[in-house]
C-alpha atoms as a PDB file:
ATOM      1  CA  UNK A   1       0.000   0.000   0.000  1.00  0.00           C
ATOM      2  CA  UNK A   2       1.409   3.228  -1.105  1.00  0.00           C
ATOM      3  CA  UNK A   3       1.767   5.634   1.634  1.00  0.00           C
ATOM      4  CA  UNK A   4      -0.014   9.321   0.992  1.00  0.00           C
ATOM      5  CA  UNK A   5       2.372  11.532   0.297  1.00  0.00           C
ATOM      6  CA  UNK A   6       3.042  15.232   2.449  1.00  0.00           C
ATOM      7  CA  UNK A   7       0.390  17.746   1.955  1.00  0.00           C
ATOM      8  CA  UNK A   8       1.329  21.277   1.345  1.00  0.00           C
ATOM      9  CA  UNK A   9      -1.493  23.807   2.471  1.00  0.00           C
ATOM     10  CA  UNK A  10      -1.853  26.693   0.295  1.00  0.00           C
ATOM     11  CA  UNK A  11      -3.338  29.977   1.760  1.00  0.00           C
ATOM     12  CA  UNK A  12      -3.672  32.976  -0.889  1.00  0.00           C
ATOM     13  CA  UNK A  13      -3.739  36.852   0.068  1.00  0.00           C
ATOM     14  CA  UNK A  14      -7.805  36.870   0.078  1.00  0.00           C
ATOM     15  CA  UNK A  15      -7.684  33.813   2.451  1.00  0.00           C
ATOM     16  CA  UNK A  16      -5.533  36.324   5.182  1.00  0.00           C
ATOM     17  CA  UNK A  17      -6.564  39.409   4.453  1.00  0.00           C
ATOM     18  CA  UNK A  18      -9.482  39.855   6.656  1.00  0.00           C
ATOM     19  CA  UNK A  19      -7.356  38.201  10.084  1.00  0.00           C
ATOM     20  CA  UNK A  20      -6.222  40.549  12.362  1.00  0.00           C
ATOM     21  CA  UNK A  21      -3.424  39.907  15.035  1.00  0.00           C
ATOM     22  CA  UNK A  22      -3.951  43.090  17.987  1.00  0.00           C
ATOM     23  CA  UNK A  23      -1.130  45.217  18.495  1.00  0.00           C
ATOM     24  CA  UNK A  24      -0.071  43.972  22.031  1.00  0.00           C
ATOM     25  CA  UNK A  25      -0.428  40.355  19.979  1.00  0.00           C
ATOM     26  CA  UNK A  26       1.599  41.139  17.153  1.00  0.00           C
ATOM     27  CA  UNK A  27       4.411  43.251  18.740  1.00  0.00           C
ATOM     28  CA  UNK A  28       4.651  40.120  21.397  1.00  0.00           C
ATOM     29  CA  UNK A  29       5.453  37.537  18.576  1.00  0.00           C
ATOM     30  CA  UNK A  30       8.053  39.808  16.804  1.00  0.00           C
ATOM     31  CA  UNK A  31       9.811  40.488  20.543  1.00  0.00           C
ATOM     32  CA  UNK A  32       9.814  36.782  20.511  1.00  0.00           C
ATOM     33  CA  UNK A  33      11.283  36.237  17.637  1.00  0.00           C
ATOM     34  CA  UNK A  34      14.045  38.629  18.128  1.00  0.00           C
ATOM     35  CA  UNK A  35      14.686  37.067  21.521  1.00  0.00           C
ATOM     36  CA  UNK A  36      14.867  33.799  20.463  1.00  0.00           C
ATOM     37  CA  UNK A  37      17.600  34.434  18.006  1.00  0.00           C
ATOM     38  CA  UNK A  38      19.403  37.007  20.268  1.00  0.00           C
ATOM     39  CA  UNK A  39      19.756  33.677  22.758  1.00  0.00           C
ATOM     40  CA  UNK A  40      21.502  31.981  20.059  1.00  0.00           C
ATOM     41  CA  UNK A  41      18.024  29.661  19.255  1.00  0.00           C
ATOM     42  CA  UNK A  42      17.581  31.348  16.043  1.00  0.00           C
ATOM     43  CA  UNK A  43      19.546  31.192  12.424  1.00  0.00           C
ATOM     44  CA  UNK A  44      19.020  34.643  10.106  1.00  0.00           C
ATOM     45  CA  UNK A  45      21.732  34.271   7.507  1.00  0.00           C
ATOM     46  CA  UNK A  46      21.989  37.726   5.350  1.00  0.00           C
ATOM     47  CA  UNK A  47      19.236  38.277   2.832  1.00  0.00           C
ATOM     48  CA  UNK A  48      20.180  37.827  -0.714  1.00  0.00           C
ATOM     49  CA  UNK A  49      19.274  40.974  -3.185  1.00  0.00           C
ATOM     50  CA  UNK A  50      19.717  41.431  -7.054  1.00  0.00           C
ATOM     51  CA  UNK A  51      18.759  44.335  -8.270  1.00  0.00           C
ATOM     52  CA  UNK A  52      17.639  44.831 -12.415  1.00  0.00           C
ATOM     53  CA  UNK A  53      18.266  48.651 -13.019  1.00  0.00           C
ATOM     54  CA  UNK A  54      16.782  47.753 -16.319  1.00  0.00           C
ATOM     55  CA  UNK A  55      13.072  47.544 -15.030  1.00  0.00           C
ATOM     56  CA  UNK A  56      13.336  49.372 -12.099  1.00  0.00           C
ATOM     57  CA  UNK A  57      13.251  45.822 -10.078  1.00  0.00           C
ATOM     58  CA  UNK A  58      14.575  43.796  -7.197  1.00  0.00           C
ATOM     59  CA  UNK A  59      14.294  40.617  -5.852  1.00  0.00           C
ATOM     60  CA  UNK A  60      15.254  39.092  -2.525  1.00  0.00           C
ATOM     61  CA  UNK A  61      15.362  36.020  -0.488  1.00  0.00           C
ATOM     62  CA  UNK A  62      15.639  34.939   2.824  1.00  0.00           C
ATOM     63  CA  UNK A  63      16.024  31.766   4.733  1.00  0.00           C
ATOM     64  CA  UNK A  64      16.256  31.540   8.260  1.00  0.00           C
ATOM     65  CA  UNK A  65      15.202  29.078  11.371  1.00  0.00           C
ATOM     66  CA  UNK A  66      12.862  29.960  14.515  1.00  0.00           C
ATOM     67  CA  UNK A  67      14.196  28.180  17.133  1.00  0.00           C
ATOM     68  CA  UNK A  68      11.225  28.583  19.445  1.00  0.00           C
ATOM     69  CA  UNK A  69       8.464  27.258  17.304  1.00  0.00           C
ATOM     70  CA  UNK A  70      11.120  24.627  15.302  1.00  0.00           C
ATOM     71  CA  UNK A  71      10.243  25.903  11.845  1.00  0.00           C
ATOM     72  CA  UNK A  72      12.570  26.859   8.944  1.00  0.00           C
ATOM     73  CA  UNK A  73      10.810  29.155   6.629  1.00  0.00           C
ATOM     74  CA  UNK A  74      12.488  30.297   3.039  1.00  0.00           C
ATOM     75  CA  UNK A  75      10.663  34.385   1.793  1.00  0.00           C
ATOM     76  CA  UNK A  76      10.986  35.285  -1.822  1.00  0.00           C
ATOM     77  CA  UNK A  77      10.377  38.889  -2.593  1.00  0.00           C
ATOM     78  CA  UNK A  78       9.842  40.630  -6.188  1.00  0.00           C
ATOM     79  CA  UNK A  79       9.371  44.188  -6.816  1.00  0.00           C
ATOM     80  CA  UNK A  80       9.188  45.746 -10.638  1.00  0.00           C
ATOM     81  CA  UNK A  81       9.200  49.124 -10.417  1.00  0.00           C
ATOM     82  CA  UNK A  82       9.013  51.161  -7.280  1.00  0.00           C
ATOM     83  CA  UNK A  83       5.280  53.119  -8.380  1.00  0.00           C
ATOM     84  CA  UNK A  84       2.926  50.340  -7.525  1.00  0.00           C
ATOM     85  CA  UNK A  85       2.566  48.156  -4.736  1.00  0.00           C
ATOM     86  CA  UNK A  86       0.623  45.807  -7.696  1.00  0.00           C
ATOM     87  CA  UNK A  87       3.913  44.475  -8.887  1.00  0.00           C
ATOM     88  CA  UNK A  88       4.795  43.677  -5.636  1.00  0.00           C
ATOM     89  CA  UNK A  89       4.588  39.905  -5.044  1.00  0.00           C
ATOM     90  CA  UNK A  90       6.058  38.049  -1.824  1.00  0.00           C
ATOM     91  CA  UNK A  91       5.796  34.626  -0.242  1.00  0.00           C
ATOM     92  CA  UNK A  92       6.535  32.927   2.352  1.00  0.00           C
ATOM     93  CA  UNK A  93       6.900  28.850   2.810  1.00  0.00           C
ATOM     94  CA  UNK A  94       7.050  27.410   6.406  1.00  0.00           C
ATOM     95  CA  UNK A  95       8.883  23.936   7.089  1.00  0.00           C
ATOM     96  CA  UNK A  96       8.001  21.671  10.405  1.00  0.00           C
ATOM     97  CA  UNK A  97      11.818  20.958  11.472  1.00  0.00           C
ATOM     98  CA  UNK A  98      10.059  17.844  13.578  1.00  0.00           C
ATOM     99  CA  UNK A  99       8.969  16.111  10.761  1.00  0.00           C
ATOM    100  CA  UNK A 100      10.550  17.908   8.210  1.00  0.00           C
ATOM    101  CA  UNK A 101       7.714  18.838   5.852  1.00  0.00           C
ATOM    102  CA  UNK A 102       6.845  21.620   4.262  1.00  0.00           C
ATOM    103  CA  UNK A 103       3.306  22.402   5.270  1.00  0.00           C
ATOM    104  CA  UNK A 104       2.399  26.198   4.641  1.00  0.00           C
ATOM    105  CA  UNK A 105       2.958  27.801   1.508  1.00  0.00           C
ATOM    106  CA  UNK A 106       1.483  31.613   1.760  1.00  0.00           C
ATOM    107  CA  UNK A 107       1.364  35.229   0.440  1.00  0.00           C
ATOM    108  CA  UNK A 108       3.196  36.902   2.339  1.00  0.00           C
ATOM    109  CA  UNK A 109       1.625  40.557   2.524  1.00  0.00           C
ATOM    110  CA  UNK A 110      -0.072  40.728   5.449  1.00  0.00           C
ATOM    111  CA  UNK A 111       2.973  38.665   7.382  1.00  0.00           C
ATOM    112  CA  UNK A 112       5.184  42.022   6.323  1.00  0.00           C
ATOM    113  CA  UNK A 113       1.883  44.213   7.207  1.00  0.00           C
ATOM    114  CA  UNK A 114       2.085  43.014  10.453  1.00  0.00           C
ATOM    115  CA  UNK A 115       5.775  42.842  11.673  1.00  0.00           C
ATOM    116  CA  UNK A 116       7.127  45.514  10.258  1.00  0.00           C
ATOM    117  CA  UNK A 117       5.133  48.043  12.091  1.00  0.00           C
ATOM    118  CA  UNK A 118       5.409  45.605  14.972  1.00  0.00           C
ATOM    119  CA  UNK A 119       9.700  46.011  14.623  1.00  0.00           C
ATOM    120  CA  UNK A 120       8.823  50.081  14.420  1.00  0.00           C
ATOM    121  CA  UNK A 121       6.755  49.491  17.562  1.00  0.00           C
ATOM    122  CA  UNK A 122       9.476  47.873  19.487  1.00  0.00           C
ATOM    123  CA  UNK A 123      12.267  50.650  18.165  1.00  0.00           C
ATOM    124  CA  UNK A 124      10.451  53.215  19.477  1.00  0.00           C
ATOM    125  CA  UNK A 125       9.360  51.286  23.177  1.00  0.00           C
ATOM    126  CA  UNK A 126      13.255  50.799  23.398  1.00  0.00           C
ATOM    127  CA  UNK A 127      14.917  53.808  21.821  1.00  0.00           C
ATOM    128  CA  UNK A 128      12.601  56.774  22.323  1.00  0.00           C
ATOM    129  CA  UNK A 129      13.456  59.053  25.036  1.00  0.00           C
ATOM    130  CA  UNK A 130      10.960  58.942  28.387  1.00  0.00           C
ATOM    131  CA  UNK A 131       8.130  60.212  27.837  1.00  0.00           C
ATOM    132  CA  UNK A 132       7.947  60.415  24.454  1.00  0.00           C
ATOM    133  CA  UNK A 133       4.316  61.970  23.313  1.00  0.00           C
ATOM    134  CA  UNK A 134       4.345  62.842  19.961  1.00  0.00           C
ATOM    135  CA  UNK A 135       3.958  60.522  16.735  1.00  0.00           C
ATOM    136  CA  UNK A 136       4.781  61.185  13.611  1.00  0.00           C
ATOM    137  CA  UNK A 137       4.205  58.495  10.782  1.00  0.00           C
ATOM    138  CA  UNK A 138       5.497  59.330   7.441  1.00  0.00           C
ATOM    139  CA  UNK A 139       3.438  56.853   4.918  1.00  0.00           C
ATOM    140  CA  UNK A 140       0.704  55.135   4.328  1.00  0.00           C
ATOM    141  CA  UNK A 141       1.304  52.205   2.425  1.00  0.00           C
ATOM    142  CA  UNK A 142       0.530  48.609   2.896  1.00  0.00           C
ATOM    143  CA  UNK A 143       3.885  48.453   5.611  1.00  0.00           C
ATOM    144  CA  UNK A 144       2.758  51.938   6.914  1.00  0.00           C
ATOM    145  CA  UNK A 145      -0.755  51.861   8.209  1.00  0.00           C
ATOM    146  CA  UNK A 146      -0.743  49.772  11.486  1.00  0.00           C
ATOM    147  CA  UNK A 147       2.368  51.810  12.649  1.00  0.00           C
ATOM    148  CA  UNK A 148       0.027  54.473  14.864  1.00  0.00           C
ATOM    149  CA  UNK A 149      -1.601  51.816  17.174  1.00  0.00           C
ATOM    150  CA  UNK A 150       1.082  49.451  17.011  1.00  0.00           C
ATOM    151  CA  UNK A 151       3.195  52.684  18.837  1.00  0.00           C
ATOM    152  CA  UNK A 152       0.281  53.607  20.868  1.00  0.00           C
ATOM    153  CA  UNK A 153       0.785  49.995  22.501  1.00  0.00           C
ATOM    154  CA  UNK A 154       4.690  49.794  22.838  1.00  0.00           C
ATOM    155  CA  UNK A 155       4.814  53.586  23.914  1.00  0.00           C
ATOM    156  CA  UNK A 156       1.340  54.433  25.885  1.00  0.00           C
ATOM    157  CA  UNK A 157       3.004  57.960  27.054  1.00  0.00           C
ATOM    158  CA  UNK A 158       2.455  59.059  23.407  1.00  0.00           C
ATOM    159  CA  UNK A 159      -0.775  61.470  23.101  1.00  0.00           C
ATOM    160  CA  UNK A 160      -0.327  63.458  20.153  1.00  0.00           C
ATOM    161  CA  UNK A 161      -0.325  61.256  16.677  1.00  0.00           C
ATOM    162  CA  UNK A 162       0.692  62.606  13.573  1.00  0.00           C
ATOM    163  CA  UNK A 163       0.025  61.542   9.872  1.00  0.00           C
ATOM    164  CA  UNK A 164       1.734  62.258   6.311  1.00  0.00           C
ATOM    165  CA  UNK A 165       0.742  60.277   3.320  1.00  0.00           C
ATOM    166  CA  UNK A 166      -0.273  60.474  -0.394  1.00  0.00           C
ATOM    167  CA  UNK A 167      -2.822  57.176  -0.481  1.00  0.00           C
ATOM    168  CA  UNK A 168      -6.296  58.097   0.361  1.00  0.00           C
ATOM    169  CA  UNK A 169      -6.567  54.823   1.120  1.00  0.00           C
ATOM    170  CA  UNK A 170      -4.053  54.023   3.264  1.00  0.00           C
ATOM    171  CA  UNK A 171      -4.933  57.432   5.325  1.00  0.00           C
ATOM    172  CA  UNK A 172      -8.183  55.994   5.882  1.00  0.00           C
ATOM    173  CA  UNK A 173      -7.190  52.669   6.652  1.00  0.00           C
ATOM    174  CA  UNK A 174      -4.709  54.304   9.079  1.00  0.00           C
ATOM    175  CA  UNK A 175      -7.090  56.380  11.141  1.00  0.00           C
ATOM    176  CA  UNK A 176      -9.353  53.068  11.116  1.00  0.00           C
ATOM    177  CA  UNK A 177      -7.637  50.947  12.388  1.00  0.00           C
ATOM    178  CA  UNK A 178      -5.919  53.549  15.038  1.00  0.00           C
ATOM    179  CA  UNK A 179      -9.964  53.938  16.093  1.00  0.00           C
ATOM    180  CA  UNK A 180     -10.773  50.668  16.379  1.00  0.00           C
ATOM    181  CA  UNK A 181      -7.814  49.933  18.598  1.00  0.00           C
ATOM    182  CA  UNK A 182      -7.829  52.706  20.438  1.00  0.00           C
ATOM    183  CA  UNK A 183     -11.285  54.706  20.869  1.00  0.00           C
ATOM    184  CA  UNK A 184     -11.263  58.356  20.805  1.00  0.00           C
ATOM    185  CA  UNK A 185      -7.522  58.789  19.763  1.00  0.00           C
ATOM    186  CA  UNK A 186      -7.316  61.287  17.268  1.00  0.00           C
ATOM    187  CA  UNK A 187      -4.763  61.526  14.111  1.00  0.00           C
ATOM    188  CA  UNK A 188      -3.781  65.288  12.738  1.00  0.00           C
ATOM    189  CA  UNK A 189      -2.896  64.943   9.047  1.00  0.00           C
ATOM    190  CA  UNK A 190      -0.123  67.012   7.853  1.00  0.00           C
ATOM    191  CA  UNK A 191       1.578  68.133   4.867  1.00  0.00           C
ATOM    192  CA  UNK A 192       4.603  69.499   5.618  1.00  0.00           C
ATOM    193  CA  UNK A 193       6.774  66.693   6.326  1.00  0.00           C
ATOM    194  CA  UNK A 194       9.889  68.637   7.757  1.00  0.00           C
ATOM    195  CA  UNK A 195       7.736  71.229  10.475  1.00  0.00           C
ATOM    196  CA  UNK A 196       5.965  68.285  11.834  1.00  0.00           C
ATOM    197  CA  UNK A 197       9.294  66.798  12.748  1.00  0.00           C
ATOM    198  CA  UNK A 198      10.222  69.427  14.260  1.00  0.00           C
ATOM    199  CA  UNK A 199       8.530  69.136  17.253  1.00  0.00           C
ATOM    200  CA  UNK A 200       8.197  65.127  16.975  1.00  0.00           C
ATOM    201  CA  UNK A 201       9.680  62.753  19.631  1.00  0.00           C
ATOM    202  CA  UNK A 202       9.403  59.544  17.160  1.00  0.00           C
ATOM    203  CA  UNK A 203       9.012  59.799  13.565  1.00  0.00           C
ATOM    204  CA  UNK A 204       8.607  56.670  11.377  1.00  0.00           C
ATOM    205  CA  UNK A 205       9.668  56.862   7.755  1.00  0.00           C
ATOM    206  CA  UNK A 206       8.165  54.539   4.904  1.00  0.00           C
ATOM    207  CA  UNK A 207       7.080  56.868   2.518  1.00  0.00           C
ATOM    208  CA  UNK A 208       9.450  55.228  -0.547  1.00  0.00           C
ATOM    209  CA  UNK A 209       8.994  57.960  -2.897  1.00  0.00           C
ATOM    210  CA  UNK A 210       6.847  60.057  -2.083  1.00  0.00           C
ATOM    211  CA  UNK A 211       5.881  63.998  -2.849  1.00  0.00           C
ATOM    212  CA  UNK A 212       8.027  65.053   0.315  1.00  0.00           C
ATOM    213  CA  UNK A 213      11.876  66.320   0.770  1.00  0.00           C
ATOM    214  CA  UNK A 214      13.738  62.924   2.178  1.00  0.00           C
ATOM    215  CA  UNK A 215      13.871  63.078   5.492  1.00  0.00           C
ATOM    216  CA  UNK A 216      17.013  64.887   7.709  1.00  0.00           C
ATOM    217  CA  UNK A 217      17.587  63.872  10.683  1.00  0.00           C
ATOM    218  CA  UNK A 218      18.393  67.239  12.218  1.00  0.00           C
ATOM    219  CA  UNK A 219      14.923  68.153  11.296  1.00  0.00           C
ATOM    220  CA  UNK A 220      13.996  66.598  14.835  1.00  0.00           C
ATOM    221  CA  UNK A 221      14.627  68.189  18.143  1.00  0.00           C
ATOM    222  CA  UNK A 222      17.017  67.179  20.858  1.00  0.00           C
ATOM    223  CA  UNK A 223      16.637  63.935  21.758  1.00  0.00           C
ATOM    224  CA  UNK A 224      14.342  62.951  18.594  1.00  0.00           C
ATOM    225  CA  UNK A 225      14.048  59.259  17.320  1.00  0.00           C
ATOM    226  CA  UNK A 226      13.810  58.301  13.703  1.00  0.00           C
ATOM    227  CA  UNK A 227      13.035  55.133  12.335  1.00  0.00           C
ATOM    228  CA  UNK A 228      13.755  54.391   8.527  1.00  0.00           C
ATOM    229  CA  UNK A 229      11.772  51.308   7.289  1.00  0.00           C
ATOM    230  CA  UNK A 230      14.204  49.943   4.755  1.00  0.00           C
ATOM    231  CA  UNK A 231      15.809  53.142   4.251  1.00  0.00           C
ATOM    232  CA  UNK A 232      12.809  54.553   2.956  1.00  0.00           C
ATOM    233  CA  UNK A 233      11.871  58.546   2.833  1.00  0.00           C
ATOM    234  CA  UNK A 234      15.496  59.215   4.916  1.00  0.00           C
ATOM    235  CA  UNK A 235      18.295  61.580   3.424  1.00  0.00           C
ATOM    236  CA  UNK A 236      21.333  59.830   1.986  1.00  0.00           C
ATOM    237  CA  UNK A 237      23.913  59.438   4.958  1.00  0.00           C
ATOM    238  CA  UNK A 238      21.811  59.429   7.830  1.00  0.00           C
ATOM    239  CA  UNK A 239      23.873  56.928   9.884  1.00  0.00           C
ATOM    240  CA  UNK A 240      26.688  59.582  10.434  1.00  0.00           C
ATOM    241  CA  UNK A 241      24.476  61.985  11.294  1.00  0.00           C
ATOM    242  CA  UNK A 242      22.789  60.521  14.278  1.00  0.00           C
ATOM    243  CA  UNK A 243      24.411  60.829  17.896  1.00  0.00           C
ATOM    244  CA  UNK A 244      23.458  56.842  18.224  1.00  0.00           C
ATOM    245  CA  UNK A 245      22.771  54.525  15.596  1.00  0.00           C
ATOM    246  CA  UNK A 246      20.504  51.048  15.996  1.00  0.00           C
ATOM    247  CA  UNK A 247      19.519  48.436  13.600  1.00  0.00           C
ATOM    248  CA  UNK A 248      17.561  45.365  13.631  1.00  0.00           C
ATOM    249  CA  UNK A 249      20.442  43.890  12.251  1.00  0.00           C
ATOM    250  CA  UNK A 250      23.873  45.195  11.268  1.00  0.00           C
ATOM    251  CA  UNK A 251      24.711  43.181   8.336  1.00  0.00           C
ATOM    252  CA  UNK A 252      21.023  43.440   6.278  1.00  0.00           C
ATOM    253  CA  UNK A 253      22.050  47.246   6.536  1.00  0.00           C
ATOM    254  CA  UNK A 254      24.911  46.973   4.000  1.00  0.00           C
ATOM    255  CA  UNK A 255      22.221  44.617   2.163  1.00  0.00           C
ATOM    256  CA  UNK A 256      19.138  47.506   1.897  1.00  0.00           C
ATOM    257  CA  UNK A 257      20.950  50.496   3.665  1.00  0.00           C
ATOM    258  CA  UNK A 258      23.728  51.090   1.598  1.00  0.00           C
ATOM    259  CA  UNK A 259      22.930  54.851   0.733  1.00  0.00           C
ATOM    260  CA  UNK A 260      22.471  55.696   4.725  1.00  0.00           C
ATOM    261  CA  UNK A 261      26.786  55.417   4.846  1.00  0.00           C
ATOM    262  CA  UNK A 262      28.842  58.083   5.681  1.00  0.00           C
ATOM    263  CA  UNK A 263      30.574  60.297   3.335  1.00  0.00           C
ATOM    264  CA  UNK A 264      33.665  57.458   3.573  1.00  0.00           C
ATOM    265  CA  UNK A 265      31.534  54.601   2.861  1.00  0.00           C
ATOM    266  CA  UNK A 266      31.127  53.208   6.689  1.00  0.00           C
ATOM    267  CA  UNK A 267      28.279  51.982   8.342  1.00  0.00           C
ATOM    268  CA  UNK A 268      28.355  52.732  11.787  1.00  0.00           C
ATOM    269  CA  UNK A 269      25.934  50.464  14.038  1.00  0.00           C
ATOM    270  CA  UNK A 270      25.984  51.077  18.052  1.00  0.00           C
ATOM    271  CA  UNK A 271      23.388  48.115  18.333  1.00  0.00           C
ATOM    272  CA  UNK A 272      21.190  45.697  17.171  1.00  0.00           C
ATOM    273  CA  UNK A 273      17.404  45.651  18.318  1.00  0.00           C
ATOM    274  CA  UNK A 274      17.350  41.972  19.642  1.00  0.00           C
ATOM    275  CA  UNK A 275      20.784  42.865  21.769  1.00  0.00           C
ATOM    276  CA  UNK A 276      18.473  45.655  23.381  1.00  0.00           C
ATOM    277  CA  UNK A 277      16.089  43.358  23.851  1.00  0.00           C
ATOM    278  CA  UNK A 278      17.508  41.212  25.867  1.00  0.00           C
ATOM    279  CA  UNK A 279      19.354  44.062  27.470  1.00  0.00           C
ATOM    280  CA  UNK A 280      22.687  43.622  26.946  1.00  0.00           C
ATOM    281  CA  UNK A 281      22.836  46.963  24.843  1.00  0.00           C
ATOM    282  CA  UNK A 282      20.803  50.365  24.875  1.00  0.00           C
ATOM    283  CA  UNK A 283      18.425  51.852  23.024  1.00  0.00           C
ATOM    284  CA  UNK A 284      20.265  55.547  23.428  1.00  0.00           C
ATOM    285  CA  UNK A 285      23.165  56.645  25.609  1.00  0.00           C
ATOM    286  CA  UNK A 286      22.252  59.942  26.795  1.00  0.00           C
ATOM    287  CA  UNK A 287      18.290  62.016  26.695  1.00  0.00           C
ATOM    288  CA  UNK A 288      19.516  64.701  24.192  1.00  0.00           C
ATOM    289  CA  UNK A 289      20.816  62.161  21.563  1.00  0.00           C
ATOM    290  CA  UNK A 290      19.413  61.738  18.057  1.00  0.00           C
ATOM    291  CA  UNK A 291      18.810  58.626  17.403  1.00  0.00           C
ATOM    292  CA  UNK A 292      18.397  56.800  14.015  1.00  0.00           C
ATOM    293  CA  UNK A 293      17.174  53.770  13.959  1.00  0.00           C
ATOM    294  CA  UNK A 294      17.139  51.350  10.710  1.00  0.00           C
ATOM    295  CA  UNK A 295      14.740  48.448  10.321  1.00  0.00           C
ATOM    296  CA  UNK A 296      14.985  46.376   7.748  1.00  0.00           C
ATOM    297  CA  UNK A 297      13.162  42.710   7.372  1.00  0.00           C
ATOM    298  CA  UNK A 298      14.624  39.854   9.023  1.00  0.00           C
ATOM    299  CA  UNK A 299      12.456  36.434   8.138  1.00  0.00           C
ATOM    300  CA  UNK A 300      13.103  35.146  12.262  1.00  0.00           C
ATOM    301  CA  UNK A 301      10.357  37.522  12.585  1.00  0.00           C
ATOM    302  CA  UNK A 302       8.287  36.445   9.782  1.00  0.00           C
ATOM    303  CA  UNK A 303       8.030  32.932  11.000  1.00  0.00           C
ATOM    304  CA  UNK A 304       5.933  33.297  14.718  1.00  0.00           C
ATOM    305  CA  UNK A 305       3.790  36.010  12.284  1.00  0.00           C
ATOM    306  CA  UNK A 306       3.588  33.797   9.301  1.00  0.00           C
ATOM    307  CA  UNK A 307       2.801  30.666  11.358  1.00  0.00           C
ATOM    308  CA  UNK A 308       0.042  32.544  13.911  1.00  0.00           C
ATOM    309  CA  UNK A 309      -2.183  34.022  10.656  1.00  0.00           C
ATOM    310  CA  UNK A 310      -1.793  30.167   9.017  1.00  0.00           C
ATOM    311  CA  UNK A 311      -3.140  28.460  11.894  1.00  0.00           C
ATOM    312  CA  UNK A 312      -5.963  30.995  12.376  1.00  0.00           C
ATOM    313  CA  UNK A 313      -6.750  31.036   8.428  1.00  0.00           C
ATOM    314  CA  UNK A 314      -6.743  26.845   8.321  1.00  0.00           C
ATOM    315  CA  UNK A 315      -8.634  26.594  11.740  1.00  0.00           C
ATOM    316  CA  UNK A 316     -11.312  28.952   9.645  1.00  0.00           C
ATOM    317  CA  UNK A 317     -11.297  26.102   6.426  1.00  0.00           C
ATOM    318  CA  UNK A 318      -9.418  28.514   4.411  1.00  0.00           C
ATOM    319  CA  UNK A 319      -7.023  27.892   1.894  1.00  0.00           C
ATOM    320  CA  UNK A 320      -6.337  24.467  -0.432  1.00  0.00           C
ATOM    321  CA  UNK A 321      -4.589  21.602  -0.344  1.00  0.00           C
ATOM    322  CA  UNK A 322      -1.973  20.145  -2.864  1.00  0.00           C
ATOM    323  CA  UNK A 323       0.102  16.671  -3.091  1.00  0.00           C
ATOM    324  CA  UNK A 324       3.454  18.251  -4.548  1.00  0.00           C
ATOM    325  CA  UNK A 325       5.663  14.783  -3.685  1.00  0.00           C
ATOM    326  CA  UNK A 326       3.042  12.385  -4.674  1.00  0.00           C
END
């Protein structure tokens, strides 16, 4: 008798995109994942990038192990042209390291949706200066718009939030969801990027290109934290212009960062996010630094996302089934 083969479920982006992981819930499984592999329990080898000037396009890939939850996940990411997010396609494929099968392949959207505003989230609970209380989110794109109540969560001393973006969409979406978390908040739109930062304690950049003047870091006050999701809407050299620099990790910055460098080419890193974490570094060294603080992807924190969505989406009879090895 021929034994059935391993089943691979497949979960598309209409079968996810009505789940929704709370702040506190989200931010919680990207801490974990950052702990896990600043304990050594985790593997995130350095994403791979080639870039195609010729279309305007990049791909990447990323492979890395979760320690805590024993699954191995590989991410492909595809970008053509940097106008649309519709030529933006991403996936993510999550291996039981128990049994070895693959067992989830998904889009991987909402997965980014979620813990990259969940990585902001924890940047600005560990790198802000006390008492922090004004927001300013710079884009609303699909990465952008759970930023506000993901930072309402991490940094509850915040009371003023503050809103740039060119997507009516995504401003709606943005003010949605920061109601629906968080009753009777309030978000001021703005439109002039640089005074708004002027008098901002955090400001979270992921505008791409947007209508606005890139980002300078001495636009903030004393003290001021600035978060660049994947180098996005910051001036060119922003590393050596901060008092204290922090990353999510050091090495995917010469990967995705390689514009923020110094005029001599150097990228200068005080710490990583999971270090900080687990406190054996700091978020800032003294109340009056500037801080800049660069976030790019790392797939450890995929996986606890990926695999929390996939169980809620199959629990729900989502998704299909398919006999690849049969």
């Amino acid at each position: 008798m021929t034994r059935p083969g391993p089943r691979l479920h497949i979960l598309a982006r209409r079968d996810l995109d009505d789940l929704e992981l709370s702040p506190s819930e989200a931010i919680g499984l990207v801490e974990d994942g950052y702990l896990a592999y600043a304990q050594g329990k985790s593997a995130n080898p350095p994403k791979l990038m080639v870039p195609m000037p010729a279309r305007d396009s990049v791909a990447y890939s990323m492979l890395g192990y979760d320690g805590s939850l024993q699954q191995a996940a590989f991410k492909t990411s595809y970008r053509q042209g940097s106008t649309s997010s519709e030529r933006y396609y991403t996936t993510i494929t999550l291996y039981d390291d128990a049994t070895g099968m693959p067992h989830v392949l998904m889009d991987c959207q909402r997965v980014g949706a979620t813990r990259t505003p969940a990585s902001s989230a924890l940047l600005a609970r560990t790198c802000a200066r006390p008492g922090a209380r004004t927001a300013l989110m710079v884009g609303t794109g699909i990465q952008g718009v759970r930023t506000l109540p993901y930072l309402l969560a991490a940094v509850p001393t915040i009371e003023r939030l503050r809103l740039f973006g060119t997507h009516p969409g995504g401003i709606a979406d943005s003010i949605a969801l920061v109601s629906k978390n968080f009753p009777g908040c309030e978000v001021e739109l703005v439109d002039d990027v640089e005074r708004a930062a002027a008098d901002a304690d955090i400001v979270v950049a992921a505008s791409g290109r947007a209508a606005h003047p890139k980002i300078r870091l001495g636009w903030l006050p004393l003290g001021g934290l600035l978060i660049s999701v994947a180098s996005k809407g910051v001036a060119e050299g922003t590393l050596a212009d901060a008092d204290y620099t922090v990353a999510t990790n050091a090495a995917q910055v010469e990967v995705t960062g390689q514009r923020m460098a110094g005029p001599d080419g150097a990228f200068r890193i005080d710490a990583e996010l999971p270090d900080i974490l687990l406190g054996r570094s700091v978020g800032r060294r003294a109340e009056d630094d500037r801080v800049f603080a660069f976030s790019s992807g790392m797939i450890i924190t995929d996986i606890p996302v990926a695999h929390a969505l996939a169980t809620r989406a199959i629990a729900a009879g989502r998704g299909s089934e398919v006999a690849l090895w049969s």
